[in-house]
Structure formats: structure tokens, C-alpha cells
C-alpha atoms as a PDB file:
ATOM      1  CA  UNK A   1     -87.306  33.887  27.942  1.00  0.00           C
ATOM      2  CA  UNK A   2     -87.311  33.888  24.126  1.00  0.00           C
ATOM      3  CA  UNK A   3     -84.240  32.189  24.035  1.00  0.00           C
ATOM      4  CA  UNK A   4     -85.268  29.366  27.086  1.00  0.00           C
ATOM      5  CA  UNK A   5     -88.193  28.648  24.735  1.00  0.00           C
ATOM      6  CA  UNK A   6     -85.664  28.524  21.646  1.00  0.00           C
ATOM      7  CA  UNK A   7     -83.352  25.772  23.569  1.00  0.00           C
ATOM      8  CA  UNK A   8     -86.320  24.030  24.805  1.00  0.00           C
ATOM      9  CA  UNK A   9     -87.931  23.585  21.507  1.00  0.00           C
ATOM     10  CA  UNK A  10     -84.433  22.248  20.057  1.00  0.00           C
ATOM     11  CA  UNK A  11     -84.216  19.843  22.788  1.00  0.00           C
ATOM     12  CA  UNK A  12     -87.872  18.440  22.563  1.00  0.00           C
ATOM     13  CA  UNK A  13     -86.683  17.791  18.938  1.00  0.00           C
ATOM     14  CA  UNK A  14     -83.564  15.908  19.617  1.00  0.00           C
ATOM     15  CA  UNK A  15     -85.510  13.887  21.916  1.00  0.00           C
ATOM     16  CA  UNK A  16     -87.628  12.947  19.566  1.00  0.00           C
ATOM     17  CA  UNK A  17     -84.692  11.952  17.410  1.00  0.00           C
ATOM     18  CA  UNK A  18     -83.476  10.093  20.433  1.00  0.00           C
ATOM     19  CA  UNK A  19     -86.344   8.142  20.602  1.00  0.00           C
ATOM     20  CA  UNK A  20     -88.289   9.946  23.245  1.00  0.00           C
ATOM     21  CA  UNK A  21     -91.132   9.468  21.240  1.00  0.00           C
ATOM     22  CA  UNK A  22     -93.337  11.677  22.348  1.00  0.00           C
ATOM     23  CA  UNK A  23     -92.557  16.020  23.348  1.00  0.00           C
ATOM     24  CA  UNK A  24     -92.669  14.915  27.105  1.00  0.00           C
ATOM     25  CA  UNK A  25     -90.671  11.693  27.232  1.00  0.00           C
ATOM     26  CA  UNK A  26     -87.676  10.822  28.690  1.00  0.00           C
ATOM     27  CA  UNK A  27     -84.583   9.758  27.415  1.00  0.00           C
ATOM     28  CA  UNK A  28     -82.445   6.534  28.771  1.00  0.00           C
ATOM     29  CA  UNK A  29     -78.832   6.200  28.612  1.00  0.00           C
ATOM     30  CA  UNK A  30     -79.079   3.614  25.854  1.00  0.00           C
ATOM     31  CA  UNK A  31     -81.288   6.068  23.737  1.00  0.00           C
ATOM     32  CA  UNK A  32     -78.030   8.715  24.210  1.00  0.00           C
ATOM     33  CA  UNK A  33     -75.839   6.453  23.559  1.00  0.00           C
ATOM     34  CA  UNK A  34     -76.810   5.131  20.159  1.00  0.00           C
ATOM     35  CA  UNK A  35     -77.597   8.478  18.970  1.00  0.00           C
ATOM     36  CA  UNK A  36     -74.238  10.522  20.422  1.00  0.00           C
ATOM     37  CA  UNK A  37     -72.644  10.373  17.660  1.00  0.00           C
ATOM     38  CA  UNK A  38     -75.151  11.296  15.139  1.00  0.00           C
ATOM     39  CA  UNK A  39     -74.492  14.450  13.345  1.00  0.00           C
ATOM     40  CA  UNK A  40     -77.477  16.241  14.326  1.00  0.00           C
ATOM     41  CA  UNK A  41     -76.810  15.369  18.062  1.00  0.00           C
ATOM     42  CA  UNK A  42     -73.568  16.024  17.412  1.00  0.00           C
ATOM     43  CA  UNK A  43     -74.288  19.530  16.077  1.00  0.00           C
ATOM     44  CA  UNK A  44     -76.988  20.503  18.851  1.00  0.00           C
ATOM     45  CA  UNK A  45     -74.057  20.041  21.550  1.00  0.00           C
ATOM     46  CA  UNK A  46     -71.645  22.036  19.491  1.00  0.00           C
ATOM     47  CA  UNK A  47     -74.583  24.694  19.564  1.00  0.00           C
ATOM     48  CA  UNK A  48     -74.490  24.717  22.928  1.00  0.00           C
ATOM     49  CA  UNK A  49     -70.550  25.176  23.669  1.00  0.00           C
ATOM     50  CA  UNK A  50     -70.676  20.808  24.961  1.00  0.00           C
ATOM     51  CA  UNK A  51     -67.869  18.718  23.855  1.00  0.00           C
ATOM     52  CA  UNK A  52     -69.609  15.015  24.693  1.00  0.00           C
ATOM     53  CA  UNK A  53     -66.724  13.140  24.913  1.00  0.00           C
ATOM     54  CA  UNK A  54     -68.081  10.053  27.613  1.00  0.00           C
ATOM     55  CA  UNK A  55     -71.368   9.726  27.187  1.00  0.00           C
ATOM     56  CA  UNK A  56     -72.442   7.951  30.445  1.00  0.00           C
ATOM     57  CA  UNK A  57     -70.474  10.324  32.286  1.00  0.00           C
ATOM     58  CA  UNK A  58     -72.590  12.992  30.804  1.00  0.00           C
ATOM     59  CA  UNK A  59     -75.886  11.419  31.213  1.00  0.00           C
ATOM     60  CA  UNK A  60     -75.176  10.602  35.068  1.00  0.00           C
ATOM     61  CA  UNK A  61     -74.738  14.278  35.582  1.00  0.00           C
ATOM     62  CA  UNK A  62     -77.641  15.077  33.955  1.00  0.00           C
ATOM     63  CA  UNK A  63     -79.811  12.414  35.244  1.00  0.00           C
ATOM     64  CA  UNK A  64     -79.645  14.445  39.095  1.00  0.00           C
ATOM     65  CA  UNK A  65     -81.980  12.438  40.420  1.00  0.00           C
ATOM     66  CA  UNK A  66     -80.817   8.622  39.901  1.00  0.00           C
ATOM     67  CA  UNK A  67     -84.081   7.417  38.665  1.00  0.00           C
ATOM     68  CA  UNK A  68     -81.857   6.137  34.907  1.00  0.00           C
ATOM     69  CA  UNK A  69     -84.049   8.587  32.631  1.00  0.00           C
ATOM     70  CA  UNK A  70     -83.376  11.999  31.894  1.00  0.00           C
ATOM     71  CA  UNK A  71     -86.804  14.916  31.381  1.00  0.00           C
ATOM     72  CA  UNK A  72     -86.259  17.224  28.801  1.00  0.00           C
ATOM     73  CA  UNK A  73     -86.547  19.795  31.512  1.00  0.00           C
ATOM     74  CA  UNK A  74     -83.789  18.428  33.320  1.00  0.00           C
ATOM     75  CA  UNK A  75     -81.969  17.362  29.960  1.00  0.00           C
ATOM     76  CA  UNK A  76     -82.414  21.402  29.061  1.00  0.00           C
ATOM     77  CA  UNK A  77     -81.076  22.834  32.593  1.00  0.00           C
ATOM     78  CA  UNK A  78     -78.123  20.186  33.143  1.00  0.00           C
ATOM     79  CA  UNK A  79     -76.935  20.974  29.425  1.00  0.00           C
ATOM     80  CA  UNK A  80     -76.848  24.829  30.092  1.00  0.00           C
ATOM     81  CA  UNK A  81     -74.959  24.310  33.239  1.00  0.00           C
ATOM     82  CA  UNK A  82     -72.255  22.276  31.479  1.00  0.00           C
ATOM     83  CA  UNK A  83     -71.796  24.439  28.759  1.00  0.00           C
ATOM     84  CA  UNK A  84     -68.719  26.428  28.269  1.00  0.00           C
ATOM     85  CA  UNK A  85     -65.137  25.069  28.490  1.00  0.00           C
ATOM     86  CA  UNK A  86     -64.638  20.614  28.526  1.00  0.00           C
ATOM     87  CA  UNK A  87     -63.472  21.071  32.542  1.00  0.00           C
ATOM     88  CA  UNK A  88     -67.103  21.980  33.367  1.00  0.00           C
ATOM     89  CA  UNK A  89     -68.071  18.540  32.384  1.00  0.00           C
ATOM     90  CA  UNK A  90     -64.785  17.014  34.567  1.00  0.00           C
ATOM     91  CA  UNK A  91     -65.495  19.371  37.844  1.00  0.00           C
ATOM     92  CA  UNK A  92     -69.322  18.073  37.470  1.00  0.00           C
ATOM     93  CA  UNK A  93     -68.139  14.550  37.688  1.00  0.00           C
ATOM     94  CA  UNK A  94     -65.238  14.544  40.281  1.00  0.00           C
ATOM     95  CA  UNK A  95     -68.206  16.620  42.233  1.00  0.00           C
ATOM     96  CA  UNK A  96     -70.699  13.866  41.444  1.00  0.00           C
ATOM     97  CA  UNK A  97     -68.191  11.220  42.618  1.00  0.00           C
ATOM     98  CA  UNK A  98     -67.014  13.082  45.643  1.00  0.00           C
ATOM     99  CA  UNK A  99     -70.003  13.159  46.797  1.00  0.00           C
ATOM    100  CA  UNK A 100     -70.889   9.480  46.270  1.00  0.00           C
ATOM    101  CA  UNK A 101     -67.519   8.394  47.980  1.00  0.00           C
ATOM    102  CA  UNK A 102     -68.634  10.542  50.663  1.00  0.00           C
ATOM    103  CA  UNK A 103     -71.902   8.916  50.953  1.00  0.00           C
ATOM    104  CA  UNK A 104     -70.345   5.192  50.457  1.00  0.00           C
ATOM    105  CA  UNK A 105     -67.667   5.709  53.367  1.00  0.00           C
ATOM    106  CA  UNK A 106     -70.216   7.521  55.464  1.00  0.00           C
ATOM    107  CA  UNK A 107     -72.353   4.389  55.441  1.00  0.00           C
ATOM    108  CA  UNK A 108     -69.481   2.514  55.661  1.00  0.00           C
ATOM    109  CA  UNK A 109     -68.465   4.297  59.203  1.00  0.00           C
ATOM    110  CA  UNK A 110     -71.751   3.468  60.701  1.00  0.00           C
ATOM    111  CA  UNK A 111     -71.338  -0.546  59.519  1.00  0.00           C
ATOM    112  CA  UNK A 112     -67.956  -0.719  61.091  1.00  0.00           C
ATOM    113  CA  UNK A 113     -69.177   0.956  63.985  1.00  0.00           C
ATOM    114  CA  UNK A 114     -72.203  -1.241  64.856  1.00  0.00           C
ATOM    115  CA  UNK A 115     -69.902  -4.771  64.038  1.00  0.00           C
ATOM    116  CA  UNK A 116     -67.243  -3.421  66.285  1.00  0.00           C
ATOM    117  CA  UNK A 117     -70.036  -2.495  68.980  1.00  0.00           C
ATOM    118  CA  UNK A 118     -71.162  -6.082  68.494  1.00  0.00           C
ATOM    119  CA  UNK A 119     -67.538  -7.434  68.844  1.00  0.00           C
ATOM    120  CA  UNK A 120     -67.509  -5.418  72.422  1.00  0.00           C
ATOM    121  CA  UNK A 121     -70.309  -6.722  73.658  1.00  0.00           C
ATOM    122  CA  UNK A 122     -69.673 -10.093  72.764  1.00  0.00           C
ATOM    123  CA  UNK A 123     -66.143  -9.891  74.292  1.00  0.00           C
ATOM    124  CA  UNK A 124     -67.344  -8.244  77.590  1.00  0.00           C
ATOM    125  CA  UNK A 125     -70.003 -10.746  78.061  1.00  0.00           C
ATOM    126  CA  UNK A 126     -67.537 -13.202  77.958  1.00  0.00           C
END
């Protein structure tokens, strides 16, 4: 628990460096981006075993919801499930997309299927 608070405390303040403002802001992709490369973000993802190598890869698997800002709650947990060896970072997005191209032809399916429905009743009513 000691150590949650710990990485908690060191993300508020690289948040804040980020340009959160404020302990319980949120972060945007532009506010990563400008500061990934900073030595201080630089050295807080070292810390924690991340090699950030595409940033908006990174922040779409972190930002689990879709909603284009990232909590430092959500920040905190996505980091510590990346951590470790630079594939954890590739499975996370080829799972990310998979699941998107999953979603995309499911939707897909059901268009086709209602236009070629249409296309059958317009050809039997014929």
C-alpha cells in the first residue's frame, strides 16, 4: 500500500509537470506529447521498467475509456500494467486493435446485411 501511495504521489507530480495543473487533472495526448521526452518524464518511465517509444500508442492504451484524457488513477494503473519488458506495450496494442477491427467488421456485417436485405426485397417486389 506504501508503495501504491509512493507511485501515486510520483505520478500526481509528473502531471503537474505535464500540465495537469491541478493533483486531480487529467492529462491530454498533446500534454504527453510535448513533455515525453523531457528528462524527468523520461526518468519516471525508466523508474517504472516503460520504454515510451510511440507516444500516442501509449496514451490510447492508457486512455481505456476513449473519452481523449487520461486520470491519474487510470494514468497510475495502465502504467503498472505495461511495465516490464517493450512487448507488453506491443501485445497491449495489437489487443487494443484487435479488438477495434473486431468491433469495425462486426458493424460492418450488420450494414451489409440490412443493404442486401433491402436489395431482396426490392428485387422480389419486382
Amino acid at each position: 500500500l506504501a508503495n501504491k501511495e509512493n507511485h501515486l504521489q510520483k505520478v500526481r507530480e509528473l502531471f503537474v509537470r505535464l500540465g495537469a495543473g491541478d493533483e486531480g487533472g487529467s492529462i491530454t495526448f498533446q500534454m504527453l506529447e510535448e513533455s515525453i521526452n523531457s528528462e524527468a518524464v523520461h526518468e519516471y518511465f525508466q523508474s517504472l521498467g516503460l520504454d515510451i517509444w510511440d507516444a500516442w500508442t501509449f496514451f490510447r492504451l492508457l486512455d481505456e475509456d476513449g473519452g481523449g484524457e487520461v486520470e491519474v488513477e487510470e494514468f497510475l494503473m495502465g502504467c503498472l500494467r505495461l511495465r516490464g519488458p517493450a512487448t507488453a506495450i506491443d501485445m497491449g496494442k495489437v489487443l487494443r486493435d484487435q479488438n477495434w477491427l473486431v468491433q469495425t467488421l462486426g458493424q460492418f456485417s450488420a450494414y451489409v446485411e440490412g443493404e442486401l436485405q433491402q436489395l431482396k426485397t426490392m428485387l422480389e417486389d419486382e
